[in-house]
C-alpha atoms as a PDB file:
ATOM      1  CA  UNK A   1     -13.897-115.467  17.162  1.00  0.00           C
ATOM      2  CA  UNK A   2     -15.765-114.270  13.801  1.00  0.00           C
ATOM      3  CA  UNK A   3     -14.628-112.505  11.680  1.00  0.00           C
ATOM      4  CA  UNK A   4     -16.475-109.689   9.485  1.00  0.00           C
ATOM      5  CA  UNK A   5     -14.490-107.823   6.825  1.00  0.00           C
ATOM      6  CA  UNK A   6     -15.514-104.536   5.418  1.00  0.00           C
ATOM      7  CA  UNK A   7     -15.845-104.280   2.372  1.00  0.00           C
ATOM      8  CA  UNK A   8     -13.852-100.793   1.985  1.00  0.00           C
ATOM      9  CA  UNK A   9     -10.794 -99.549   2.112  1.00  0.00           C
ATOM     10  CA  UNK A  10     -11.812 -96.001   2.727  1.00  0.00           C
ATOM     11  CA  UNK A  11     -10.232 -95.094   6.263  1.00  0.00           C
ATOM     12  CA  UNK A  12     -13.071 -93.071   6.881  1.00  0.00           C
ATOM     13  CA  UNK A  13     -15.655 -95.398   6.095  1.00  0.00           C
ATOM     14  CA  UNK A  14     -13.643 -97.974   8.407  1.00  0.00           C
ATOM     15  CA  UNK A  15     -13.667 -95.853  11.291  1.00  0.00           C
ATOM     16  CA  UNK A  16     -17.380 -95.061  11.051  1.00  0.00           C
ATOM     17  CA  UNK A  17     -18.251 -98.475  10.350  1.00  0.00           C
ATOM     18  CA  UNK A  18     -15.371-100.193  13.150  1.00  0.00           C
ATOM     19  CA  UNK A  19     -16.738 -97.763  15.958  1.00  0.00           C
ATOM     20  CA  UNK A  20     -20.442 -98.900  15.167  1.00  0.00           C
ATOM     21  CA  UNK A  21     -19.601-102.637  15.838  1.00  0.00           C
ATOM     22  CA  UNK A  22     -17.328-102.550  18.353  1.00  0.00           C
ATOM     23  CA  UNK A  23     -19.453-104.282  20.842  1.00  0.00           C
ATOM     24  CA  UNK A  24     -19.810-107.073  19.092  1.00  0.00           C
ATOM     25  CA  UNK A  25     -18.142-110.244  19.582  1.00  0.00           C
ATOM     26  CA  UNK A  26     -16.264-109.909  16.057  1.00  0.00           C
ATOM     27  CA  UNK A  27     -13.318-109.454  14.819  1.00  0.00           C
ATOM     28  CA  UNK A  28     -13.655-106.214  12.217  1.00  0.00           C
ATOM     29  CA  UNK A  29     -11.407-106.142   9.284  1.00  0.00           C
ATOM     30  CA  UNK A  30     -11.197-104.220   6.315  1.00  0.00           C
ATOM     31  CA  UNK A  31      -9.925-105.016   2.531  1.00  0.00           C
ATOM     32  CA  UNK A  32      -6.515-103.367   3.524  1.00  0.00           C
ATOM     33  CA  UNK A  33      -5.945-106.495   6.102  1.00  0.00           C
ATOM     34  CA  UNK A  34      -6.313-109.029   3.138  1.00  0.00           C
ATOM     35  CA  UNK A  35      -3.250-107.205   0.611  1.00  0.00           C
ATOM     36  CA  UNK A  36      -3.926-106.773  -3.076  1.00  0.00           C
ATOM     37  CA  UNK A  37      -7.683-107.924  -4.362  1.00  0.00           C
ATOM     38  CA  UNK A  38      -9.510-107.595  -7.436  1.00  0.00           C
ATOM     39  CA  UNK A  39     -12.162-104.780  -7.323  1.00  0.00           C
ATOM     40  CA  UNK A  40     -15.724-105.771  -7.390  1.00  0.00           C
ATOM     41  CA  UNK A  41     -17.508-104.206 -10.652  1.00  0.00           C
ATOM     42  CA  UNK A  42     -19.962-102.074  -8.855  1.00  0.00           C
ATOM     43  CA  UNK A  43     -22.795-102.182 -12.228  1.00  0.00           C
ATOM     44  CA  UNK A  44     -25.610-101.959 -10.121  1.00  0.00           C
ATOM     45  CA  UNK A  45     -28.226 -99.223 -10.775  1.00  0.00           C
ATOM     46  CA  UNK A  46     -29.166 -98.256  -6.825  1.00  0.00           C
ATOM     47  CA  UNK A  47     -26.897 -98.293  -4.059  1.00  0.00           C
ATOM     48  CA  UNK A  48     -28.733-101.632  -2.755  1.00  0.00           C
ATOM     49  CA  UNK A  49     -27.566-103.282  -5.785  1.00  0.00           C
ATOM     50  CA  UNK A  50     -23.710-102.480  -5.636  1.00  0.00           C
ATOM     51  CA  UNK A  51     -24.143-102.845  -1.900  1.00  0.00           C
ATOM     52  CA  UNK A  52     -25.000-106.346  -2.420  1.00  0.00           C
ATOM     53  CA  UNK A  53     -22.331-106.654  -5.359  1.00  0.00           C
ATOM     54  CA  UNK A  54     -19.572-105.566  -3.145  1.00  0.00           C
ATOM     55  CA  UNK A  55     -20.709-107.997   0.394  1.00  0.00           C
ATOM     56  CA  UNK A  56     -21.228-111.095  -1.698  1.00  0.00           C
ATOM     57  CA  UNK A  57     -17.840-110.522  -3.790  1.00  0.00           C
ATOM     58  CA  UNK A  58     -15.614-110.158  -1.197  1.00  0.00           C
ATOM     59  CA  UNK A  59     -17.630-112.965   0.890  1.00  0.00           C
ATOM     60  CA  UNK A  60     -16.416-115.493  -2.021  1.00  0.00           C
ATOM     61  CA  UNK A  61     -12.741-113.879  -2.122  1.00  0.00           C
ATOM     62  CA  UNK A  62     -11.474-113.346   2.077  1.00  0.00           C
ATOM     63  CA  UNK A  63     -13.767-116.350   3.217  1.00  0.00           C
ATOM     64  CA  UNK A  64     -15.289-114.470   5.742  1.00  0.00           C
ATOM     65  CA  UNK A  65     -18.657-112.570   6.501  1.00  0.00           C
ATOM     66  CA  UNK A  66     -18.919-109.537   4.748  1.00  0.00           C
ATOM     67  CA  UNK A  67     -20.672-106.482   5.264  1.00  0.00           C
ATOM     68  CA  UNK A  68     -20.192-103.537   2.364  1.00  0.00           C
ATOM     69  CA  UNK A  69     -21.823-100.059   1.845  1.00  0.00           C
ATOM     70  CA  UNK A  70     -22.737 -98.505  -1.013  1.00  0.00           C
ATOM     71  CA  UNK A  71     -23.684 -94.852  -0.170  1.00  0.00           C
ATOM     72  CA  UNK A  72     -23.748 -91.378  -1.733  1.00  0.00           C
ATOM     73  CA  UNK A  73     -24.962 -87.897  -2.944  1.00  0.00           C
ATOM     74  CA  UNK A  74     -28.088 -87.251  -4.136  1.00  0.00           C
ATOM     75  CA  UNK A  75     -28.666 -83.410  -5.485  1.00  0.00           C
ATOM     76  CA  UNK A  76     -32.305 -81.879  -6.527  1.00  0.00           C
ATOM     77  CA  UNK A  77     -31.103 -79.742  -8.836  1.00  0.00           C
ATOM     78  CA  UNK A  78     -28.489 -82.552 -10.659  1.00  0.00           C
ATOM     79  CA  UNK A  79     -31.868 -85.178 -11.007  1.00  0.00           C
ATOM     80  CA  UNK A  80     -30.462 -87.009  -8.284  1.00  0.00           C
ATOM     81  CA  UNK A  81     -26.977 -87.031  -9.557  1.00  0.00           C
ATOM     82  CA  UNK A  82     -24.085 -87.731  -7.928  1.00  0.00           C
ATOM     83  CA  UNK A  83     -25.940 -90.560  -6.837  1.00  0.00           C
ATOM     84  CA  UNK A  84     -24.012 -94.077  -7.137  1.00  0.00           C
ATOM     85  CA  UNK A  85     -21.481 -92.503  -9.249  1.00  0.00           C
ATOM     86  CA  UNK A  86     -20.145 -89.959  -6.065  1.00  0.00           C
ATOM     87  CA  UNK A  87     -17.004 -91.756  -5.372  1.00  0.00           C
ATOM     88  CA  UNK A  88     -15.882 -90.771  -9.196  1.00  0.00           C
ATOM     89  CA  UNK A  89     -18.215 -88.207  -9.596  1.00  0.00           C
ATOM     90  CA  UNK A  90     -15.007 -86.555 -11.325  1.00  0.00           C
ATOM     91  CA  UNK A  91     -13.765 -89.487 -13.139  1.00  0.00           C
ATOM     92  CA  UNK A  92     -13.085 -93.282 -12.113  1.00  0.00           C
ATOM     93  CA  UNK A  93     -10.051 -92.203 -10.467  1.00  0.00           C
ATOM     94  CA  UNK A  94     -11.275 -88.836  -8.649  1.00  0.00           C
ATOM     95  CA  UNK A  95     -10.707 -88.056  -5.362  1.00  0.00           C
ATOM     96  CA  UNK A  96     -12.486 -86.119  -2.440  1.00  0.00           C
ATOM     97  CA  UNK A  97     -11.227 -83.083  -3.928  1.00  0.00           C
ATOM     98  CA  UNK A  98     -11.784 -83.140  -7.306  1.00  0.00           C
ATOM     99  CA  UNK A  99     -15.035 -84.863  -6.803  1.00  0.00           C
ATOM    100  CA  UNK A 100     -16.188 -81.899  -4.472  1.00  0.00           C
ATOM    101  CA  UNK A 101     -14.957 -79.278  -7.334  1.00  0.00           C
ATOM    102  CA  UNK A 102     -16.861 -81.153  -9.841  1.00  0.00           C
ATOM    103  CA  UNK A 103     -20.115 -80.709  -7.383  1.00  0.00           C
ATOM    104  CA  UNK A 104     -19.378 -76.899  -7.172  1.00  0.00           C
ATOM    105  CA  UNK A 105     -18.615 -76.613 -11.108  1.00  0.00           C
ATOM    106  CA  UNK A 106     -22.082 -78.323 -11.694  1.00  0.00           C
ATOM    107  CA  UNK A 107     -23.992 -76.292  -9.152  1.00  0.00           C
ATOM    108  CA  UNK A 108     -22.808 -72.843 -11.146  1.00  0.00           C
ATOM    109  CA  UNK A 109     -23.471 -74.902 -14.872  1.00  0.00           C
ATOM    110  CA  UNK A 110     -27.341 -75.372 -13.226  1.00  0.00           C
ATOM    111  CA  UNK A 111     -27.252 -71.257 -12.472  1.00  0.00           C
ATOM    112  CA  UNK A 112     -27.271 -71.952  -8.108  1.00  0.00           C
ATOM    113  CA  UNK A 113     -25.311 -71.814  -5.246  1.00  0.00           C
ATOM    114  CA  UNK A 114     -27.528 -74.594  -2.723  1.00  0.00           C
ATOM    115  CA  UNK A 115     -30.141 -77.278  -3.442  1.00  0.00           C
ATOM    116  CA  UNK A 116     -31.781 -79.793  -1.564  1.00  0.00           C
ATOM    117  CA  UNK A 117     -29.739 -83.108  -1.690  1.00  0.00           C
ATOM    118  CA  UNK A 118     -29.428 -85.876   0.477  1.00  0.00           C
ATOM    119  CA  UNK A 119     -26.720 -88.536   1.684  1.00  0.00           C
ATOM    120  CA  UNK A 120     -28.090 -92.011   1.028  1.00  0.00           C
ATOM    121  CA  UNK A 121     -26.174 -95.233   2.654  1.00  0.00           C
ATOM    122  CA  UNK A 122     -27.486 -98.766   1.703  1.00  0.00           C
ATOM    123  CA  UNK A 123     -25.985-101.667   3.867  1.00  0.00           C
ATOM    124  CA  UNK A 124     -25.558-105.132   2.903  1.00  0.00           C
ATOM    125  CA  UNK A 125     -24.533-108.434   4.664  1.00  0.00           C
ATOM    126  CA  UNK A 126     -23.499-111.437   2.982  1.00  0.00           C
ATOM    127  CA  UNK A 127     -22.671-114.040   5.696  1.00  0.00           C
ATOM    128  CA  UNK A 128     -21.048-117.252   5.378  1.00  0.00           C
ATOM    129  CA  UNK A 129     -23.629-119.147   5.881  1.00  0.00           C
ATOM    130  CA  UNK A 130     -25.672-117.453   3.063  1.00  0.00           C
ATOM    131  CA  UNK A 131     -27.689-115.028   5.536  1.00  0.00           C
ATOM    132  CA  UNK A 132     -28.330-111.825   3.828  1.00  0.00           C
ATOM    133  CA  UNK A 133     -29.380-108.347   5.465  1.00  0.00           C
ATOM    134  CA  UNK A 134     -29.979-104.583   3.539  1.00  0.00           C
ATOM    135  CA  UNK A 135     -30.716-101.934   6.056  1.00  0.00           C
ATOM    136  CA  UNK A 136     -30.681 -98.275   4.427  1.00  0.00           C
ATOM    137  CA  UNK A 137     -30.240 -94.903   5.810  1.00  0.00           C
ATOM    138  CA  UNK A 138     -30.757 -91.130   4.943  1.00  0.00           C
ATOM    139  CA  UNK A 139     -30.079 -87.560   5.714  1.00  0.00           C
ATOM    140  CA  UNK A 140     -31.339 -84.521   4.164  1.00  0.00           C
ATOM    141  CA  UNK A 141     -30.211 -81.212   3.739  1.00  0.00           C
ATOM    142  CA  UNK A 142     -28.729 -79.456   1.324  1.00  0.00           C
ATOM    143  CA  UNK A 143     -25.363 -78.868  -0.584  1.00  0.00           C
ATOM    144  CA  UNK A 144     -23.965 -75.279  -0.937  1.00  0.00           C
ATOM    145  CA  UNK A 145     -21.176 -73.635  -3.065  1.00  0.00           C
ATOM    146  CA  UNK A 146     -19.779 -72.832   0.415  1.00  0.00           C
ATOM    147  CA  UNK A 147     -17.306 -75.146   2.006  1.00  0.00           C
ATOM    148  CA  UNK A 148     -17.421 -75.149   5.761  1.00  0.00           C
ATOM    149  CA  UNK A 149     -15.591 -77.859   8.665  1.00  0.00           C
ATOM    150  CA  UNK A 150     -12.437 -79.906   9.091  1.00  0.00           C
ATOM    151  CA  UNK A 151     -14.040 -82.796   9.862  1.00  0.00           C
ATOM    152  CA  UNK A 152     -15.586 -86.062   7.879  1.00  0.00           C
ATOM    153  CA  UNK A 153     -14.557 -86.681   4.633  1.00  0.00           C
ATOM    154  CA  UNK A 154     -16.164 -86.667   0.500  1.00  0.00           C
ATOM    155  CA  UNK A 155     -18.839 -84.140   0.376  1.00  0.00           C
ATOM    156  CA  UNK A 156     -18.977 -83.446   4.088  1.00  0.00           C
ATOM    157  CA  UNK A 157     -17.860 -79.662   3.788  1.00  0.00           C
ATOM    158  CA  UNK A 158     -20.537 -78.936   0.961  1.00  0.00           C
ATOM    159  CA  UNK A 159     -23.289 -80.686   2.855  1.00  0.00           C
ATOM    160  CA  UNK A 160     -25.772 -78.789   5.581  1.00  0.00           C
ATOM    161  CA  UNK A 161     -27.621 -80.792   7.347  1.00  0.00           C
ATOM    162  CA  UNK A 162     -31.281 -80.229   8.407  1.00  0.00           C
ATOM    163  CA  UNK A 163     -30.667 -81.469  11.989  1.00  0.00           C
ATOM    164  CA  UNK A 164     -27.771 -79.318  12.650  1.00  0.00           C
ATOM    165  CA  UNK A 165     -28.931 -75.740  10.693  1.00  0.00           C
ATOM    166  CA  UNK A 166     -26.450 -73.879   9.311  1.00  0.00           C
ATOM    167  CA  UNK A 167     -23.666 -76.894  10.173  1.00  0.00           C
ATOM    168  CA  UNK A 168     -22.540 -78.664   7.030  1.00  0.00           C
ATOM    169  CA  UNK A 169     -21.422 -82.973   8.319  1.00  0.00           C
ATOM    170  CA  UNK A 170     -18.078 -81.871   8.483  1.00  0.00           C
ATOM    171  CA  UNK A 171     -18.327 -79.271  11.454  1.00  0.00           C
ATOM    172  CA  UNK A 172     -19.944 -81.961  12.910  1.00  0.00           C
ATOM    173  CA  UNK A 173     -18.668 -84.214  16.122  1.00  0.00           C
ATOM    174  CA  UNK A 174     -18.199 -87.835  15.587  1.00  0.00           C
ATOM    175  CA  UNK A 175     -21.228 -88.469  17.581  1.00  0.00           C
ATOM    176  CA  UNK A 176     -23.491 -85.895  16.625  1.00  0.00           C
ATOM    177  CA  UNK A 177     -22.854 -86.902  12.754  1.00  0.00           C
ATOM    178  CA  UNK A 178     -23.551 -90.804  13.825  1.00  0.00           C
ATOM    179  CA  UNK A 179     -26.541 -90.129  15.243  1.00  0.00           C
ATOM    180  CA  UNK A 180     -27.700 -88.267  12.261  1.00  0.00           C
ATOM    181  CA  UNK A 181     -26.022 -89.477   9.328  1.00  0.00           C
ATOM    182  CA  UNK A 182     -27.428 -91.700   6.386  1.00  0.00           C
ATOM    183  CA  UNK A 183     -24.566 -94.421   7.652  1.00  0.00           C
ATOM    184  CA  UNK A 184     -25.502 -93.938  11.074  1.00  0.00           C
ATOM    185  CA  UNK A 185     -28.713 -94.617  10.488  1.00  0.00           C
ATOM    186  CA  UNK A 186     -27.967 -97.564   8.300  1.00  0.00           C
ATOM    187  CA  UNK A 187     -25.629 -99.280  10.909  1.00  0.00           C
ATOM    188  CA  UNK A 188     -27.897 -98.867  13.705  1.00  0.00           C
ATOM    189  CA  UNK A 189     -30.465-100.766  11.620  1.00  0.00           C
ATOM    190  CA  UNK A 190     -27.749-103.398  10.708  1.00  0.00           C
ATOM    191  CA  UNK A 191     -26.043-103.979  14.377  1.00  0.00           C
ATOM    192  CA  UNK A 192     -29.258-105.257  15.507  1.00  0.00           C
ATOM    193  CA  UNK A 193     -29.858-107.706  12.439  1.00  0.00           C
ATOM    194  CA  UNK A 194     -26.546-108.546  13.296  1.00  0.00           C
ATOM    195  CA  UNK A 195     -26.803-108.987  17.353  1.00  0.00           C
ATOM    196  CA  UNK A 196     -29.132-111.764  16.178  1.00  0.00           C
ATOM    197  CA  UNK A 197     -26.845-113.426  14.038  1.00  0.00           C
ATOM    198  CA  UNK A 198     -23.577-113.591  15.833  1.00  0.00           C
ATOM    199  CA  UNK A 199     -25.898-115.007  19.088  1.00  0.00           C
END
């Protein structure tokens, strides 16, 4: 059987991203399968770019198919910031946490308590057999001072949703935030690029 490794080691991300593919005749691995490996040097300016850095990296080091995600936060009233910098929003080695204080701290520095943001997920594929695929996904809404939900993980609790009003991601069920998420999105677009390629 084939084997696909994500290119994470985010247990949220890997649950998101397992679920998604489960139908597929594949065996779905993560980083964490494959022990201790270097860390790809995610210098790309867009989220396609470090996408792409990450699936074709890890493609040369596990010898399998890869397929890697490069998604994040992007706030109106930061110019767009997090953006490719929200897994260390707070420093290289920040956490959910401290990266979610640093949104709140730089809400209050721009005088507001909401803006209009969006979660932004660009998926890449780097197979084997040097097929490449990039399928992208968004979700708007907004991020508010306000944390609210137990569920989902990073900026989940700060982020309302414009499907669900009034419901930040992480109040969310699984399947209501798939079918509405920036990585839901993405990885619908993806399983079918992939259906083809695994025929």
């Amino acid at each position: 059987m084939k084997k696909i490794v994500l290119a994470t080691k985010n247990p949220g991300k890997v649950r998101e991203l397992r679920a998604a593919l489960a139908h597929l005749p594949v065996e779905v691995v993560s980083l964490a399968d494959f022990g201790e490996l270097p860390d790809a040097v995610e210098n790309g300016r867009t989220f396609g770019e470090n996408a792409r850095i990450k699936a074709c990296f890890y493609r040369e080091k596990t010898g399998c198919d890869c397929l890697a995600d490069d998604s994040g936060l992007e706030v109106e009233v930061l110019s767009g910031a997090p953006g490719v910098h929200s897994a260390r929003f707070a420093g290289f080695h920040a956490d959910d946490a401290t990266n979610n204080a640093k949104l709140r701290e730089e809400l209050r520095a721009h005088g507001v308590t909401c803006s209009p943001a969006d979660y932004r997920c660009v998926l890449s594929f780097a197979g084997l057999d040097g097929t490449e695929y990039e399928t992208e996904g968004c979700c708007e809404g907004k991020v508010a001072l306000e944390p609210k939900g137990e569920n989902g993980f990073g900026y989940d609790p700060y982020f309302y949703t414009a499907d669900y009003p009034g419901r930040t991601m992480a109040e969310l069920t699984i399947e209501e935030k798939d079918c509405i998420s920036h990585r839901g999105r993405a990885l619908r677009a993806m399983v079918r690029k992939l259906e083809e390629y695994l025929k």
